[in-house]
N, C-alpha and C. Protein backbone atom coordinates (compact mmCIF):
# COMPACT_ATOMS: atom_id res chain seq x y z
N UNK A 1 -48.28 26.48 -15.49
CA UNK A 1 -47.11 26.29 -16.29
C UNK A 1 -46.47 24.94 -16.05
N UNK A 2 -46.78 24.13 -14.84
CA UNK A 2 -45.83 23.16 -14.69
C UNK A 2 -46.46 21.52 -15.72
N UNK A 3 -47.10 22.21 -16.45
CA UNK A 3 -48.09 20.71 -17.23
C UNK A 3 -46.83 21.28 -18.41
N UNK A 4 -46.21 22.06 -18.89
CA UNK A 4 -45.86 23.04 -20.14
C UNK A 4 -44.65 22.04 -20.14
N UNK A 5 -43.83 21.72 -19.28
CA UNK A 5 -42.33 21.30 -19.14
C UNK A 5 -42.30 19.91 -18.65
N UNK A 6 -41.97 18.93 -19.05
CA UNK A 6 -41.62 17.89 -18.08
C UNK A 6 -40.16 18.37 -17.36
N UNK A 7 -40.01 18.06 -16.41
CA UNK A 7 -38.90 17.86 -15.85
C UNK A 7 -37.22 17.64 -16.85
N UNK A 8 -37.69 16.66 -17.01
CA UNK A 8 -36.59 15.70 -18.20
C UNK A 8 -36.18 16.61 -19.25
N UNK A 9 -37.18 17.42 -19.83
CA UNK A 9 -37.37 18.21 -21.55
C UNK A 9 -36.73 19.56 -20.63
N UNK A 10 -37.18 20.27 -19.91
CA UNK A 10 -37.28 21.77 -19.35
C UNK A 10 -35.64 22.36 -19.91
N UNK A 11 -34.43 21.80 -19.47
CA UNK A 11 -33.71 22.38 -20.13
C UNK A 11 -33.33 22.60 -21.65
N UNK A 12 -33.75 21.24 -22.26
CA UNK A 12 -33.54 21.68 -24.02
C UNK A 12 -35.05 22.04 -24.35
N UNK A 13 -35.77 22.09 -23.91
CA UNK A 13 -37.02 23.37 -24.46
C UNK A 13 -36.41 24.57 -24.48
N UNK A 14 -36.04 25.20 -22.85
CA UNK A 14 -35.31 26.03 -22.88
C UNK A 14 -34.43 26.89 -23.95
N UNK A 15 -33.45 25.87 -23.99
CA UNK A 15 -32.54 26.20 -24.75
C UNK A 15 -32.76 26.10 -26.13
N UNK A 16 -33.81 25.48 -26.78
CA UNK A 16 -34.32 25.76 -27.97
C UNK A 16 -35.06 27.17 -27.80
N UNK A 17 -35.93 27.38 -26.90
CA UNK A 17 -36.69 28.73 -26.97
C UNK A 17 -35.77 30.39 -27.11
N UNK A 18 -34.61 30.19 -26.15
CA UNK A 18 -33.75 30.66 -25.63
C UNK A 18 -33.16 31.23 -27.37
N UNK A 19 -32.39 30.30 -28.13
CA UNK A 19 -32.10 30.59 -29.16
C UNK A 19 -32.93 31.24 -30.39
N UNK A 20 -34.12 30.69 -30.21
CA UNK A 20 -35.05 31.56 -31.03
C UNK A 20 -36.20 32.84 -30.93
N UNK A 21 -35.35 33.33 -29.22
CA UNK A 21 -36.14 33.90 -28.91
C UNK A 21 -35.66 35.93 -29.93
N UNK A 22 -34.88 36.01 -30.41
CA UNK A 22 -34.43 37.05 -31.09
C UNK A 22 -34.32 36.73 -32.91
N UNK A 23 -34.52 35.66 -33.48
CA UNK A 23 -34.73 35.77 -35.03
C UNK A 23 -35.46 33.99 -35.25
N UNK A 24 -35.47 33.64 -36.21
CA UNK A 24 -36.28 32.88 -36.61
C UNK A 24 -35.07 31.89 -36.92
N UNK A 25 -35.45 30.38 -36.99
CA UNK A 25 -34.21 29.78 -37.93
C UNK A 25 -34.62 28.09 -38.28
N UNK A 26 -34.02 27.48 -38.90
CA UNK A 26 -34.27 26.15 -40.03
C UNK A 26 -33.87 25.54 -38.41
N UNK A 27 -33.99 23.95 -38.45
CA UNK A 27 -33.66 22.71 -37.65
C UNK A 27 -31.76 22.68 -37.52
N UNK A 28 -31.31 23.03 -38.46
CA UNK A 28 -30.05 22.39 -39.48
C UNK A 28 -29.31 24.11 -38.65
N UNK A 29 -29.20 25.13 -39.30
CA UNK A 29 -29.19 26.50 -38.28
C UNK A 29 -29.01 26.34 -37.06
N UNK A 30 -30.01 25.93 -35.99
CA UNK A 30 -29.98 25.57 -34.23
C UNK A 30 -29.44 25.14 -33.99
N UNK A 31 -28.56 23.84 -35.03
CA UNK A 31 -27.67 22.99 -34.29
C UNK A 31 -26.21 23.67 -34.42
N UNK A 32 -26.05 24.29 -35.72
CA UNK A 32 -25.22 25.28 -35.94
C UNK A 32 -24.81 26.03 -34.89
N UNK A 33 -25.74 27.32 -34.93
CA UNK A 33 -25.90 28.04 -33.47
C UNK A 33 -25.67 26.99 -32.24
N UNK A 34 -25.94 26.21 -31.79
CA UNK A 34 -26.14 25.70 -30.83
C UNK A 34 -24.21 25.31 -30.71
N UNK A 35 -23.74 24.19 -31.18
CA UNK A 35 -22.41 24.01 -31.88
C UNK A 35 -21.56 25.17 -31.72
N UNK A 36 -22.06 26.66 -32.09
CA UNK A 36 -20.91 27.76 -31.84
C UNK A 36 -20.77 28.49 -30.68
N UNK A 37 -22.01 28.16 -30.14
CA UNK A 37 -22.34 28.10 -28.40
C UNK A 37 -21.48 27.29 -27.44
N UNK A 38 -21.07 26.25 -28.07
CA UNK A 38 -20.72 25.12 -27.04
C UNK A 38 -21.35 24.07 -26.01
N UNK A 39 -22.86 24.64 -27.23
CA UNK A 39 -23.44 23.38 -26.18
C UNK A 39 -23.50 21.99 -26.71
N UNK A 40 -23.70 21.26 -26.12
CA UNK A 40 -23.50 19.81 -26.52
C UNK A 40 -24.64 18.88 -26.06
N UNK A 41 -26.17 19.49 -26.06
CA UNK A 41 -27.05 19.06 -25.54
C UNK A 41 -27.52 18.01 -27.24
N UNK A 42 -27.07 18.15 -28.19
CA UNK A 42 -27.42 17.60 -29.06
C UNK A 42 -26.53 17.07 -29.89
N UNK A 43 -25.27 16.78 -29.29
CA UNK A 43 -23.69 16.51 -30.17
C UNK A 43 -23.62 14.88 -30.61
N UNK A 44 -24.74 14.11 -29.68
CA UNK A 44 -24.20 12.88 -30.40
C UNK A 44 -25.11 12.41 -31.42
N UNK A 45 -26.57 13.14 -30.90
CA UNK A 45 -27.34 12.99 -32.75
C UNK A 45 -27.82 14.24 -32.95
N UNK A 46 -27.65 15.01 -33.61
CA UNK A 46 -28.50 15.83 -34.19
C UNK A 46 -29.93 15.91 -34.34
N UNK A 47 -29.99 15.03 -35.44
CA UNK A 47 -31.45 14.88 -35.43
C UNK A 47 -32.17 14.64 -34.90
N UNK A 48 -31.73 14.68 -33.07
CA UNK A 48 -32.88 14.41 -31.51
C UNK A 48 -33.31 16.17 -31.78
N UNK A 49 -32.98 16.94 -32.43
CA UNK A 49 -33.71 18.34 -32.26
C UNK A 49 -34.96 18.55 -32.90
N UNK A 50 -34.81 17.87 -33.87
CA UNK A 50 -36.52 17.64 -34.45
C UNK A 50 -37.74 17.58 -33.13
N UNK A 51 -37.74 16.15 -32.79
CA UNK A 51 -38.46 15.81 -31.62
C UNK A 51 -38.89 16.97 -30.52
N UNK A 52 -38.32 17.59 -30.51
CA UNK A 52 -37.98 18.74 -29.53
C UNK A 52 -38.81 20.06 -30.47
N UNK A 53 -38.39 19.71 -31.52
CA UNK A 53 -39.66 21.00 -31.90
C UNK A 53 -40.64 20.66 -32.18
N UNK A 54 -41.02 19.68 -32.56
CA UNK A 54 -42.06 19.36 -33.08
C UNK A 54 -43.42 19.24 -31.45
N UNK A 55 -42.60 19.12 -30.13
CA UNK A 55 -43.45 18.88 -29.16
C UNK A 55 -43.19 20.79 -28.84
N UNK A 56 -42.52 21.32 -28.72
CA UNK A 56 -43.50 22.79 -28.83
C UNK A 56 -43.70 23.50 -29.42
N UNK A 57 -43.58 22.82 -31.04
CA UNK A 57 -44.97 23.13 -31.62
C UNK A 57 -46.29 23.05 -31.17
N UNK A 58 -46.55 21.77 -30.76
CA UNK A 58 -47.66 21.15 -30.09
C UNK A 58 -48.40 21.80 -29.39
N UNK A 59 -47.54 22.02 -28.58
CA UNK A 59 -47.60 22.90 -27.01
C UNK A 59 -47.51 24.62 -27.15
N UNK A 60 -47.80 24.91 -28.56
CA UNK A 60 -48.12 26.46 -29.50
C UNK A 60 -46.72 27.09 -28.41
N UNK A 61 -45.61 27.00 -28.34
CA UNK A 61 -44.62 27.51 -27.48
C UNK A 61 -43.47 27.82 -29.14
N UNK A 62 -43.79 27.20 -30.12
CA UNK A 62 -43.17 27.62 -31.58
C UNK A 62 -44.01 27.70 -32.48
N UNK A 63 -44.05 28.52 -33.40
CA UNK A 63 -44.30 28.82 -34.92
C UNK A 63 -43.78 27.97 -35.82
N UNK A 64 -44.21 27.40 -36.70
CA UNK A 64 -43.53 26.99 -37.73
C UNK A 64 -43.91 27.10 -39.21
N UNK A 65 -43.09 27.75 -40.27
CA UNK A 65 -43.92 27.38 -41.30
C UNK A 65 -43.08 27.46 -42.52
N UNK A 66 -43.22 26.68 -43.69
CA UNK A 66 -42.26 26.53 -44.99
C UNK A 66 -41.79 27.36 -45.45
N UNK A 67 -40.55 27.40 -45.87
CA UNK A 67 -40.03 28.59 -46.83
C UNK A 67 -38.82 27.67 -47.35
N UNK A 68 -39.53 28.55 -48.75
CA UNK A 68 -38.30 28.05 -50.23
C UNK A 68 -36.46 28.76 -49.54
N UNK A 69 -36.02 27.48 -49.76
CA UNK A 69 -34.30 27.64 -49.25
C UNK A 69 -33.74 27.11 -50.55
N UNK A 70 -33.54 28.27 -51.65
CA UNK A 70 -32.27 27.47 -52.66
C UNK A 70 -32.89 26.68 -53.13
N UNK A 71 -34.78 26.67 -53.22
CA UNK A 71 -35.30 25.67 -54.34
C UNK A 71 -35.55 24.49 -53.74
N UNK A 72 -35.37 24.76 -52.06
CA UNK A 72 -35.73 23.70 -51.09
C UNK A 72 -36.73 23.92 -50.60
N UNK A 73 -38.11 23.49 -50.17
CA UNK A 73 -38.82 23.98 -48.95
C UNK A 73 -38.35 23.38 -47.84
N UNK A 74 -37.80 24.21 -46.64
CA UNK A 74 -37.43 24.03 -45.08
C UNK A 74 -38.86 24.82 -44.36
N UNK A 75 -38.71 23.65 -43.08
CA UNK A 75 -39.28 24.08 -42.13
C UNK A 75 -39.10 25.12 -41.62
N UNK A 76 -39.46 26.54 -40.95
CA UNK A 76 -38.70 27.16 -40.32
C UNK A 76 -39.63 27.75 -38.92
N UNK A 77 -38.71 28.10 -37.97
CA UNK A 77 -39.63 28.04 -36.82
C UNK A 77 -38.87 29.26 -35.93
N UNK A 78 -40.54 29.58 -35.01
CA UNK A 78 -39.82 31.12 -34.70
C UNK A 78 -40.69 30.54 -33.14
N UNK A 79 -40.13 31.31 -31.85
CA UNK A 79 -40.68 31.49 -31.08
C UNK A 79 -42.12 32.26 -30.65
N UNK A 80 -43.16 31.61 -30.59
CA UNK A 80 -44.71 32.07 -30.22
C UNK A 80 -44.64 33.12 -29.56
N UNK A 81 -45.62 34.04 -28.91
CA UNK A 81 -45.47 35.05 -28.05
C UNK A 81 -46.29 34.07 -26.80
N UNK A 82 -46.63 32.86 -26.89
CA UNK A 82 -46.75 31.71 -25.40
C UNK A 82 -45.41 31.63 -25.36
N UNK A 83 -44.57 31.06 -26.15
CA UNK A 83 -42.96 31.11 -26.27
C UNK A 83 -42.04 31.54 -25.08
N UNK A 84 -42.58 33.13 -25.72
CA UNK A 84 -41.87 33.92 -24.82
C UNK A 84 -42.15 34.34 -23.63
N UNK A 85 -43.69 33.80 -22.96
CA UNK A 85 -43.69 34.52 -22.01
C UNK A 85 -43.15 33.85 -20.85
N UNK A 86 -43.39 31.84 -21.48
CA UNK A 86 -42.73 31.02 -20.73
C UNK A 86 -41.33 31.07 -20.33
N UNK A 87 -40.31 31.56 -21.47
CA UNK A 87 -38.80 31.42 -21.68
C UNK A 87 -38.45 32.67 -20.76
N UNK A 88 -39.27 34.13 -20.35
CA UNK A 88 -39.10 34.70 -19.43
C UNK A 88 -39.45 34.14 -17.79
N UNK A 89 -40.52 33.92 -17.86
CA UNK A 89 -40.73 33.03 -16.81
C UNK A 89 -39.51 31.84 -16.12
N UNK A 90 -39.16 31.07 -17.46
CA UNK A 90 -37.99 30.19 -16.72
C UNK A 90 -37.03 30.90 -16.16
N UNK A 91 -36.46 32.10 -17.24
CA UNK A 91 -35.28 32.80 -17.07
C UNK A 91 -35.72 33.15 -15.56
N UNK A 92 -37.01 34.28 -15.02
CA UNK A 92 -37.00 34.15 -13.69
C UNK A 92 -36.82 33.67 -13.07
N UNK A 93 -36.88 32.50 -12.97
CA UNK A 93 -36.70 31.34 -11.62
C UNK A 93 -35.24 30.87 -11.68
N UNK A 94 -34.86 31.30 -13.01
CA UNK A 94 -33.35 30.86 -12.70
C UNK A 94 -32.54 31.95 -12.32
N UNK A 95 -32.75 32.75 -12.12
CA UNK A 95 -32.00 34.08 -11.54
C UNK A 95 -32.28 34.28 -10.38
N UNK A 96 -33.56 34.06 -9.57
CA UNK A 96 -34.19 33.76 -8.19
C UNK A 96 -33.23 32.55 -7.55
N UNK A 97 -32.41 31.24 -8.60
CA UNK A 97 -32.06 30.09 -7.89
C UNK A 97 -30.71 30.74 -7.69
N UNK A 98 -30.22 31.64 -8.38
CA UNK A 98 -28.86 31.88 -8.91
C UNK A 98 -28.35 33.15 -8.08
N UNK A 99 -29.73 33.85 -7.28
CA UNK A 99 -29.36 35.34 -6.88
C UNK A 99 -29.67 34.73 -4.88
């Protein structure tokens, strides 16, 4: 697992996986969600969340695939079941650092 994460990325992988680990959602959505969360891992550009999916896509850790929005096609992207087994995995070790 440790080739899966750089160091640097591990928390906003995370926290991208983290959010999509219970429904599916657009680029534009996450930041939304993310925003009503209070996180601010992406507040001064937005559009650094792309980058971020598009590398776990890569890394088959997301799904992604088109759907008509309002006569739009959006990207939309769901957590893999590699996804999830990683985003449990982190969650372990952070409850091991935390307990």
């Amino acid at each position: 697992m440790s080739g899966l994460f750089l160091k640097k990325n591990r928390s906003t992988d995370c926290l991208v996986l983290s959010l999509l680990e219970n429904e599916e959602m657009y680029g534009s959505q996450m930041i939304h969600a993310l925003e009503e969360r209070g996180e601010t891992a992406f507040d001064k550009n937005q559009g650094a969340i792309y980058p971020v999916l598009h590398r776990l896509v890569k890394k088959k850790l997301l799904d992604a695939c088109w759907r008509d929005c309002e006569g739009l096609e959006r990207r939309c992207y769901r957590i893999s079941e590699k996804g999830k087994e990683i985003l449990k995995k982190e969650k372990s070790k952070q409850q091991l650092k935390q307990g």
